[in-house]
C-alpha atoms as a PDB file:
ATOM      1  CA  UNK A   1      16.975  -1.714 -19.158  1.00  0.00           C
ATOM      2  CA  UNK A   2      17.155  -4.863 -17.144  1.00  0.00           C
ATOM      3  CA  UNK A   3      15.522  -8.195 -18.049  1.00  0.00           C
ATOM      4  CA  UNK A   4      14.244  -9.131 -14.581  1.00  0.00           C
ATOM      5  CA  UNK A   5      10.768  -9.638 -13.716  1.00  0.00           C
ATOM      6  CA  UNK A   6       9.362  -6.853 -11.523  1.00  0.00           C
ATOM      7  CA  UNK A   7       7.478  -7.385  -8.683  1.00  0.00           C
ATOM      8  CA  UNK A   8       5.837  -3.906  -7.540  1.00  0.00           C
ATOM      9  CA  UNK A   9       4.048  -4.523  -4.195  1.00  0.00           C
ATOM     10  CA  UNK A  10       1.148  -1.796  -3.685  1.00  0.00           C
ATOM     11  CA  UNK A  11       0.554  -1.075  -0.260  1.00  0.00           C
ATOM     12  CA  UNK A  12      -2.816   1.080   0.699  1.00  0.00           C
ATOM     13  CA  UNK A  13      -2.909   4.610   0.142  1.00  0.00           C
ATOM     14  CA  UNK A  14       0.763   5.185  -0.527  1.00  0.00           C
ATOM     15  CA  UNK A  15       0.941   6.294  -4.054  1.00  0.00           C
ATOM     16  CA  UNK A  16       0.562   2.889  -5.760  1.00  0.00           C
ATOM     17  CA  UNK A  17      -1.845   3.928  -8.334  1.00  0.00           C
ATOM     18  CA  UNK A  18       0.432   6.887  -9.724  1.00  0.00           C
ATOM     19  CA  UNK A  19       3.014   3.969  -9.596  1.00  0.00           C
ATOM     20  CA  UNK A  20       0.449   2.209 -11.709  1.00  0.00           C
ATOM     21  CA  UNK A  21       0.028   4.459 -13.794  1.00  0.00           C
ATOM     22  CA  UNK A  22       3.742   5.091 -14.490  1.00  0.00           C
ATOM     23  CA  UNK A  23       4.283   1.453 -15.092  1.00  0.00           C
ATOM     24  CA  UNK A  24       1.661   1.370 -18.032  1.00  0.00           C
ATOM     25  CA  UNK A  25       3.045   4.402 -19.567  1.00  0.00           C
ATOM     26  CA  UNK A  26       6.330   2.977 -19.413  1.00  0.00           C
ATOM     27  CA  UNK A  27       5.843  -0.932 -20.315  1.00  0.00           C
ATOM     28  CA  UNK A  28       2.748  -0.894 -21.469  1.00  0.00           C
ATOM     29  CA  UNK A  29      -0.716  -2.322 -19.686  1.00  0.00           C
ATOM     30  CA  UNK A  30       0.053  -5.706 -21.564  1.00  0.00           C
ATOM     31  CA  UNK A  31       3.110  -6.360 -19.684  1.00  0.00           C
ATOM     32  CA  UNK A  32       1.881  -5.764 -16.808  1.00  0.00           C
ATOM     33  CA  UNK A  33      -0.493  -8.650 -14.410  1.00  0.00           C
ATOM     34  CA  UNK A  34      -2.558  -6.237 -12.012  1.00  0.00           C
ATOM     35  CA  UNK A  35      -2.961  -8.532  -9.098  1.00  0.00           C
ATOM     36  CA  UNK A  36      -5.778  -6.967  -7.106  1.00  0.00           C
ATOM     37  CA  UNK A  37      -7.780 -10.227  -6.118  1.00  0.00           C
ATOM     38  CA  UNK A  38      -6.603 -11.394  -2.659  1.00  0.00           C
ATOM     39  CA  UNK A  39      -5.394  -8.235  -0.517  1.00  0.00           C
ATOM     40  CA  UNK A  40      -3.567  -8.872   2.910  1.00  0.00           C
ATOM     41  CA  UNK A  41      -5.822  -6.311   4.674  1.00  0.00           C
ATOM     42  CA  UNK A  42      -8.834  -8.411   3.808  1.00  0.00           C
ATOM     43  CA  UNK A  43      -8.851 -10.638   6.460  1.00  0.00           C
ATOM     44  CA  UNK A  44     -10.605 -12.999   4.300  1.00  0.00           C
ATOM     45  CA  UNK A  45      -7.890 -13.380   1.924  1.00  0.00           C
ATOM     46  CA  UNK A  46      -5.681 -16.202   1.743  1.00  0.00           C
ATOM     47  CA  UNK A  47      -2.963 -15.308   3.472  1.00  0.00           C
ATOM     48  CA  UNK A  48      -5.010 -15.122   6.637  1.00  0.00           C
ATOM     49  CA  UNK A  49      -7.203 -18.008   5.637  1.00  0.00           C
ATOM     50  CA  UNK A  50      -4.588 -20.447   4.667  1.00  0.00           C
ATOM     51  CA  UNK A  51      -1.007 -18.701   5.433  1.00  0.00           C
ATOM     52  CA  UNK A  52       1.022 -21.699   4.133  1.00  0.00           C
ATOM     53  CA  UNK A  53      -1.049 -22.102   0.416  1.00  0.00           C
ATOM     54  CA  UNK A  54       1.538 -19.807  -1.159  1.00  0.00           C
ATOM     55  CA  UNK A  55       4.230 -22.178   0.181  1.00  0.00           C
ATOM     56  CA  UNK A  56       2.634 -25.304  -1.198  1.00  0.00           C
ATOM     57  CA  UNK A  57       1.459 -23.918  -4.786  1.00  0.00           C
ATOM     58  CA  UNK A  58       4.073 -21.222  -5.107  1.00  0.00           C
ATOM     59  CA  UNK A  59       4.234 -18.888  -8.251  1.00  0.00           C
ATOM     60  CA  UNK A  60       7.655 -19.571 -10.154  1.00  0.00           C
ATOM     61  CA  UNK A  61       7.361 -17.190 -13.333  1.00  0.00           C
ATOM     62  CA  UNK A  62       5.326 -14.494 -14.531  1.00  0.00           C
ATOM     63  CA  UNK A  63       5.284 -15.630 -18.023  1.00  0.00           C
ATOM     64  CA  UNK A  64       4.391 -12.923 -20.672  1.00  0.00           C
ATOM     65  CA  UNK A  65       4.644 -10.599 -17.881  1.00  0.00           C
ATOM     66  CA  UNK A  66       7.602  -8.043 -17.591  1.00  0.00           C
ATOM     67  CA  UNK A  67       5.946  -6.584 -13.873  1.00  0.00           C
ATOM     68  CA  UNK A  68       3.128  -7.430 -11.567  1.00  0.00           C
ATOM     69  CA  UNK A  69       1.624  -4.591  -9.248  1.00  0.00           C
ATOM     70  CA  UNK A  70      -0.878  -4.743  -6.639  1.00  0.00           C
ATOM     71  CA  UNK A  71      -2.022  -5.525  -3.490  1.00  0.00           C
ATOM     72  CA  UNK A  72      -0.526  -9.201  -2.672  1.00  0.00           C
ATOM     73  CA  UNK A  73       1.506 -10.682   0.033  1.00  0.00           C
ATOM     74  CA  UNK A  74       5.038 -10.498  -0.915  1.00  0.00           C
ATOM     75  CA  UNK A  75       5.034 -14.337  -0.066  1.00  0.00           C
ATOM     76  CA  UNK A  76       3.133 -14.959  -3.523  1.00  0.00           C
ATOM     77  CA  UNK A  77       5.718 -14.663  -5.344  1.00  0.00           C
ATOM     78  CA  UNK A  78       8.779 -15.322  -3.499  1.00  0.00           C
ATOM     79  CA  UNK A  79       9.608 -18.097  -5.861  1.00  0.00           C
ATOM     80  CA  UNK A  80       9.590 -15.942  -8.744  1.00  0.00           C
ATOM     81  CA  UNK A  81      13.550 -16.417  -9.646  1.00  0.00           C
ATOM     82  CA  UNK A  82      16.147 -13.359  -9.997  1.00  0.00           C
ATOM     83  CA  UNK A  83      13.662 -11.192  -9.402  1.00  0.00           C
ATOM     84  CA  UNK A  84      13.710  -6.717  -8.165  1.00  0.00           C
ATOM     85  CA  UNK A  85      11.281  -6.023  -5.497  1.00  0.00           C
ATOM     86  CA  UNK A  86       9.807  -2.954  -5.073  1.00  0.00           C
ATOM     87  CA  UNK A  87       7.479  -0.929  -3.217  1.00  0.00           C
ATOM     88  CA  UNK A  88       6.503   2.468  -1.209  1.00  0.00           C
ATOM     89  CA  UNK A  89       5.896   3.084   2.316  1.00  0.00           C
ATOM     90  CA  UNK A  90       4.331   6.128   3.918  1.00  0.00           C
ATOM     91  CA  UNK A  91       4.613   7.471   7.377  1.00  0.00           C
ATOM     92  CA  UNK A  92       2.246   5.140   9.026  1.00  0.00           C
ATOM     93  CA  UNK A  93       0.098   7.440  11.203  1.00  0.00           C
ATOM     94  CA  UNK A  94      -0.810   9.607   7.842  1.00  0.00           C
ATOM     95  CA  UNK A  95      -1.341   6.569   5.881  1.00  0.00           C
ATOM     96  CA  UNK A  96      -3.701   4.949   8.390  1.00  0.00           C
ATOM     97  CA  UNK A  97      -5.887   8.334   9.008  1.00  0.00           C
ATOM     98  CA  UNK A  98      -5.883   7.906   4.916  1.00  0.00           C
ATOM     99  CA  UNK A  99      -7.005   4.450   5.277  1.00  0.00           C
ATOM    100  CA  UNK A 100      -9.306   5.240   8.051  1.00  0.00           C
ATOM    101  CA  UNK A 101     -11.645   8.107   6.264  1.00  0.00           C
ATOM    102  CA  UNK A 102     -11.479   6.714   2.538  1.00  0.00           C
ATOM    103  CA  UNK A 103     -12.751   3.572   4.191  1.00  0.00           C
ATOM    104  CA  UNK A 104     -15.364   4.932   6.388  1.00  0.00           C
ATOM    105  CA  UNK A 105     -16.865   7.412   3.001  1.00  0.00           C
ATOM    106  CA  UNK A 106     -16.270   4.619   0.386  1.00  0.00           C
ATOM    107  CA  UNK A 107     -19.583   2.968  -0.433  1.00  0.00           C
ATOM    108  CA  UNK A 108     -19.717   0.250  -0.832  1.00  0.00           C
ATOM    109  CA  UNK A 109     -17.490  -1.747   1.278  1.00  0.00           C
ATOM    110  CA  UNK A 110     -13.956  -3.241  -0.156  1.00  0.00           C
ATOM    111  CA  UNK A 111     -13.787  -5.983   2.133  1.00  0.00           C
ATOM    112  CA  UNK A 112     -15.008  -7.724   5.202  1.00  0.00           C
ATOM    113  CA  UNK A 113     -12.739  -5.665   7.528  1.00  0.00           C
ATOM    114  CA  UNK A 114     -13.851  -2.398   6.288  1.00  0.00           C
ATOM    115  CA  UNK A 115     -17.825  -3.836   6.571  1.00  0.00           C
ATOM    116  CA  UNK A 116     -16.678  -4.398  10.479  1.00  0.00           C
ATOM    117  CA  UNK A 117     -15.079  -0.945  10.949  1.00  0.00           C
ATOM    118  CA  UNK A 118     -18.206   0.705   9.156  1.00  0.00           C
ATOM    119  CA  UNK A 119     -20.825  -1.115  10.592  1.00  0.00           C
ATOM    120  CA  UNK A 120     -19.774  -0.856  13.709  1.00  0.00           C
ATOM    121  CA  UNK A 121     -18.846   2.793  13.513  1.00  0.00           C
ATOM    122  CA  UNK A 122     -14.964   2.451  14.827  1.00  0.00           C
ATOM    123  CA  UNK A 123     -13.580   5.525  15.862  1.00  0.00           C
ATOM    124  CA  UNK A 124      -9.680   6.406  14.186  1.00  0.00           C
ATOM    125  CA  UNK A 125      -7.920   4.815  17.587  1.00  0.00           C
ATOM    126  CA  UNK A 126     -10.314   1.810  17.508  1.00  0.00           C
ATOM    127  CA  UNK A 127      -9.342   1.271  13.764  1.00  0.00           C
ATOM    128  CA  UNK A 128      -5.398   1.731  14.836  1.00  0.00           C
ATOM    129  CA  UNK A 129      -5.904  -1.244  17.030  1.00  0.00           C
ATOM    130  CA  UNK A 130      -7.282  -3.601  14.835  1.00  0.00           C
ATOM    131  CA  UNK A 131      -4.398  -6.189  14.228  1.00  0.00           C
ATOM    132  CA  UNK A 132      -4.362  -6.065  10.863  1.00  0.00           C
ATOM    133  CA  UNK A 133      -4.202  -1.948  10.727  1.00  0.00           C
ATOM    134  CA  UNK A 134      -1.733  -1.706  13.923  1.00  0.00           C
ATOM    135  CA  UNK A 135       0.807  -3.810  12.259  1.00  0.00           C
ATOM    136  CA  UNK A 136      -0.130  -3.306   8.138  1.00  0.00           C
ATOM    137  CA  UNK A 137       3.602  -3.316   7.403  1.00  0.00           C
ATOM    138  CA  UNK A 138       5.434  -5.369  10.020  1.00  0.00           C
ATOM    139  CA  UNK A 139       2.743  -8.489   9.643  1.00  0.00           C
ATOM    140  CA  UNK A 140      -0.323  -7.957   7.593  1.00  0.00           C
ATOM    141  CA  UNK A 141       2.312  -7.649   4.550  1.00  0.00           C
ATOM    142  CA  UNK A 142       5.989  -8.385   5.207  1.00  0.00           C
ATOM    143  CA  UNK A 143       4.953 -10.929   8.221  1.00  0.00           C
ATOM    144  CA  UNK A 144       5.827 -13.737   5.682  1.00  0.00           C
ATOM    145  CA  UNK A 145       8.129 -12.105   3.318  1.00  0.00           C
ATOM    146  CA  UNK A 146      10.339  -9.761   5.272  1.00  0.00           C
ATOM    147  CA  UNK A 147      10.664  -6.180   3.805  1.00  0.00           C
ATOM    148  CA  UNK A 148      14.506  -6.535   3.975  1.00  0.00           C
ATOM    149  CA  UNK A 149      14.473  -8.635   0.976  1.00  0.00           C
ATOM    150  CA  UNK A 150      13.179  -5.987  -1.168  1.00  0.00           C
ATOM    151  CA  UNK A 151      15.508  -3.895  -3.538  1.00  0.00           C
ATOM    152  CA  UNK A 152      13.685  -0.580  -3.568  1.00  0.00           C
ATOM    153  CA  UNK A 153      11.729   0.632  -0.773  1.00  0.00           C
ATOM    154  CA  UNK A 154      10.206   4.006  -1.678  1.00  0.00           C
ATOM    155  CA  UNK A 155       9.269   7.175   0.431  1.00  0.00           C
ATOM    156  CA  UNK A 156       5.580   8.168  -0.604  1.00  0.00           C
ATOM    157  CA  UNK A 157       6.141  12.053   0.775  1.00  0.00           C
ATOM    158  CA  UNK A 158       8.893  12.264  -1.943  1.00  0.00           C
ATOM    159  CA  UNK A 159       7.075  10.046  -4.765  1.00  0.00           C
ATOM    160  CA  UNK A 160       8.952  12.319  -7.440  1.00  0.00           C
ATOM    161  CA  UNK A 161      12.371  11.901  -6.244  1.00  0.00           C
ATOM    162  CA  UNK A 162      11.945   8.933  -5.504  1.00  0.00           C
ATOM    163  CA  UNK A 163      10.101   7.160  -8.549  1.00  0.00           C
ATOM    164  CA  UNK A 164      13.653   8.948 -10.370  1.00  0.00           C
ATOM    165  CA  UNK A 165      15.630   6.239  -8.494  1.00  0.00           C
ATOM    166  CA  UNK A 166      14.194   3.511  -9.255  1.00  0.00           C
ATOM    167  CA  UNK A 167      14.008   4.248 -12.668  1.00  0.00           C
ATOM    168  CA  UNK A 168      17.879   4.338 -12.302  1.00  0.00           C
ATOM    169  CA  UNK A 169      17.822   1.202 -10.426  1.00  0.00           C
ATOM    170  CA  UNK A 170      15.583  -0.370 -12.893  1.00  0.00           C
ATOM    171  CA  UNK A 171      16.901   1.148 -16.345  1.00  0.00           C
ATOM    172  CA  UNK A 172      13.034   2.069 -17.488  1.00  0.00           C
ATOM    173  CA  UNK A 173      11.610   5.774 -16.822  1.00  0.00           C
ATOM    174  CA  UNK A 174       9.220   6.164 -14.810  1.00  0.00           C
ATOM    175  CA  UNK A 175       6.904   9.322 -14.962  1.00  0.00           C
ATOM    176  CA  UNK A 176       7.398  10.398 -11.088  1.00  0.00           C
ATOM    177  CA  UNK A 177       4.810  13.857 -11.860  1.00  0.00           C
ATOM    178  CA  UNK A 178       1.583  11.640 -12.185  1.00  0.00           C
ATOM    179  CA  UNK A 179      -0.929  12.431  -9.297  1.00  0.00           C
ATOM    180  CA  UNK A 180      -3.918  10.217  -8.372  1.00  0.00           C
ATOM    181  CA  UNK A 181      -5.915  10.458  -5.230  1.00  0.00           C
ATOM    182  CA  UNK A 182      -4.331  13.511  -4.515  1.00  0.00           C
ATOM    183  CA  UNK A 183      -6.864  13.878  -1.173  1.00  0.00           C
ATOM    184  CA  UNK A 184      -6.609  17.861  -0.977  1.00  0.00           C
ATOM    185  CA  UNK A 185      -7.106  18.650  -4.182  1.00  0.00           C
ATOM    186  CA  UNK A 186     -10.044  16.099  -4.553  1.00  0.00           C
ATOM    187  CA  UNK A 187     -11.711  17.339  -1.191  1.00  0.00           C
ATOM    188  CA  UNK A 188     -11.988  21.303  -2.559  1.00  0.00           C
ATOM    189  CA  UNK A 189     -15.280  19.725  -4.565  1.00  0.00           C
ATOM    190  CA  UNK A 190     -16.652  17.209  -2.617  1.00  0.00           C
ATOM    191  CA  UNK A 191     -20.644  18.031  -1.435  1.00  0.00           C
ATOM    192  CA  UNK A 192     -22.664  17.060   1.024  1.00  0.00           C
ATOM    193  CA  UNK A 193     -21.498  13.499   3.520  1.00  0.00           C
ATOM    194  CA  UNK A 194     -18.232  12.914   1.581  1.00  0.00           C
ATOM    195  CA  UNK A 195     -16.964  17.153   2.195  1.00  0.00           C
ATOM    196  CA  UNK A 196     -18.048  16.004   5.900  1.00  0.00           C
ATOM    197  CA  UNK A 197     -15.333  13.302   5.976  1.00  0.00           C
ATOM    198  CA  UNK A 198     -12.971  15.110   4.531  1.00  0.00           C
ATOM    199  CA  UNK A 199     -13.279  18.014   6.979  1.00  0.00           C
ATOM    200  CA  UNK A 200     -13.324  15.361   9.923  1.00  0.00           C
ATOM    201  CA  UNK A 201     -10.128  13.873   8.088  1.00  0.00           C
ATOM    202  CA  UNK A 202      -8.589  17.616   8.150  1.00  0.00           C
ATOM    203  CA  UNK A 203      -9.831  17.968  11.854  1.00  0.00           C
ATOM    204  CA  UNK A 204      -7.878  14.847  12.417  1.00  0.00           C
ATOM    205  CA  UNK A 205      -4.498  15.426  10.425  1.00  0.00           C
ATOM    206  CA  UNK A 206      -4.510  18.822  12.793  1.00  0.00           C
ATOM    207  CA  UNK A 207      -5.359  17.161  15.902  1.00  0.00           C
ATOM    208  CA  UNK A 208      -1.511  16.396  17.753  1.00  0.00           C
ATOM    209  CA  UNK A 209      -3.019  14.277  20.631  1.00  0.00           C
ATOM    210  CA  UNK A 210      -4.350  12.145  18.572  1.00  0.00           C
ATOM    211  CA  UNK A 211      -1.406  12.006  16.244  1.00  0.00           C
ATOM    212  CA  UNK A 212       0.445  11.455  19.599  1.00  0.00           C
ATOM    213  CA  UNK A 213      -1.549   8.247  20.395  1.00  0.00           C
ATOM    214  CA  UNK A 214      -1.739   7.043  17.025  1.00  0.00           C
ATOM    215  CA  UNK A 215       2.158   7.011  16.925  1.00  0.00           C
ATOM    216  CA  UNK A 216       2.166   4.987  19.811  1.00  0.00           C
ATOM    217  CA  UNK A 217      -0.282   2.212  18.652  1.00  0.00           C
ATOM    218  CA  UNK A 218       1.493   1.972  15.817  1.00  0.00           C
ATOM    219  CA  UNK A 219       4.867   2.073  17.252  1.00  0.00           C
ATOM    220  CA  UNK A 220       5.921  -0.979  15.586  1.00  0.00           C
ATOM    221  CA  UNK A 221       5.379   0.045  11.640  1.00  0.00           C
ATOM    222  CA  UNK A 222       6.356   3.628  12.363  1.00  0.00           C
ATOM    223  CA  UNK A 223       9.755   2.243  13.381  1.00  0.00           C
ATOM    224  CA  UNK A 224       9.977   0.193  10.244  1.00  0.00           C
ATOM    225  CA  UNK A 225       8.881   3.008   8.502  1.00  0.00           C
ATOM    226  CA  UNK A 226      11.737   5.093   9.648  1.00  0.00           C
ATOM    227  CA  UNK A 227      14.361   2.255   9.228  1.00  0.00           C
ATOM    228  CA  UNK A 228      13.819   1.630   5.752  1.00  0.00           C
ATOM    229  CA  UNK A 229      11.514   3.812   3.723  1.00  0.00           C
ATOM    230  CA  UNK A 230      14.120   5.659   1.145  1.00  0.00           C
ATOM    231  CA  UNK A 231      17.055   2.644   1.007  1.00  0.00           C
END
């Protein structure tokens, strides 16, 4: 079982909260910091209000804490010494149509960027565009902290498998059969505006123009995807 902190980087939508759950079940909720507060794809976070504070007040230890998982730019806690980085991707046109319709149904609104996309009724290519959703891997998160310098990167489409290795890598088991926001499952009950997303979300996911075109806006992430999700 190693000794080195943990620093388990939750992207959106890409299994992090089974990963959650596995780390509590493992570890125990006490050793674990849930950092949650300050997500990159908010752009009024700090990493987009003040790119350099993380530089100039940098976290150095994680004191009682064996692992901390959440949404945070890697930067954070790039001073954090000896540490194992790890995190999941998923193939960025299905995570973004994930994104996209949880977003768009989730009441109320997480953060300012999903207020803009909502109240101004973006379609799924007009959310692709927006800078911080075209490149969510390449610069909204690993911009500042390149994704090279983690030690795990997981594939979400084989989250059992894969949670199995890096509870070799790490020395702790992980339990890679938990399932949350498991979207097909969830949609078989949902009434009323929400079973209308979920249809459109369907109608999407089926649609291969529009999978076409959202490959190509995001080009960039879907070629980082491909380059290292599974090393």
């Amino acid at each position: 079982m190693t000794d080195r902190p943990i620093i388990s980087l939750h992207l959106p939508k890409t299994a992090g909260t089974s990963l959650r759950m596995a780390w509590r079940r493992a570890i125990g909720p006490e050793k674990i910091l849930f950092d949650y507060g300050d997500p990159p794809a908010d752009p009024c976070s700090t990493i987009h209000l003040d790119p350099d504070y993380y530089d100039r007040h940098p976290v150095t230890r994680l004191g009682r804490f064996r692992v901390v998982h959440g949404h945070f730019p890697p930067s954070k806690y790039a001073a954090v010494g000896d540490a194992l980085r790890v995190t999941f991707l998923r193939e960025p046109v299905a995570n973004v149509v994930s994104i996209y319709f949880f977003w768009m149904r989730f009441v109320p609104p997480g953060n300012a960027l999903q207020e803009y996309a909502r109240s101004r009724r973006l379609t799924i290519e007009e959310f692709a565009l927006l800078p911080i959703i075209r490149r969510l891997y390449g610069e909204t998160y690993f911009g500042r902290f390149p994704i090279e310098r983690f030690d795990f990167v997981g594939d979400q489409s084989r989250f059992g498998e894969e949670v199995a290795r890096l509870s070799a890598l790490i020395g702790i088991e992980l339990d890679g059969s938990i399932k949350t926001n498991t979207s097909d499952e969830a949609e078989a009950v949902l009434e009323g505006d929400a079973a209308e997303w979920a249809a459109r979300r369907r109608d999407a996911l089926a649609d291969d123009g529009l999978l076409s075109r959202l490959r190509g806006i995001l080009a960039d992430d879907v070629r980082l995807y491909e380059e290292h999700a599974g090393r």
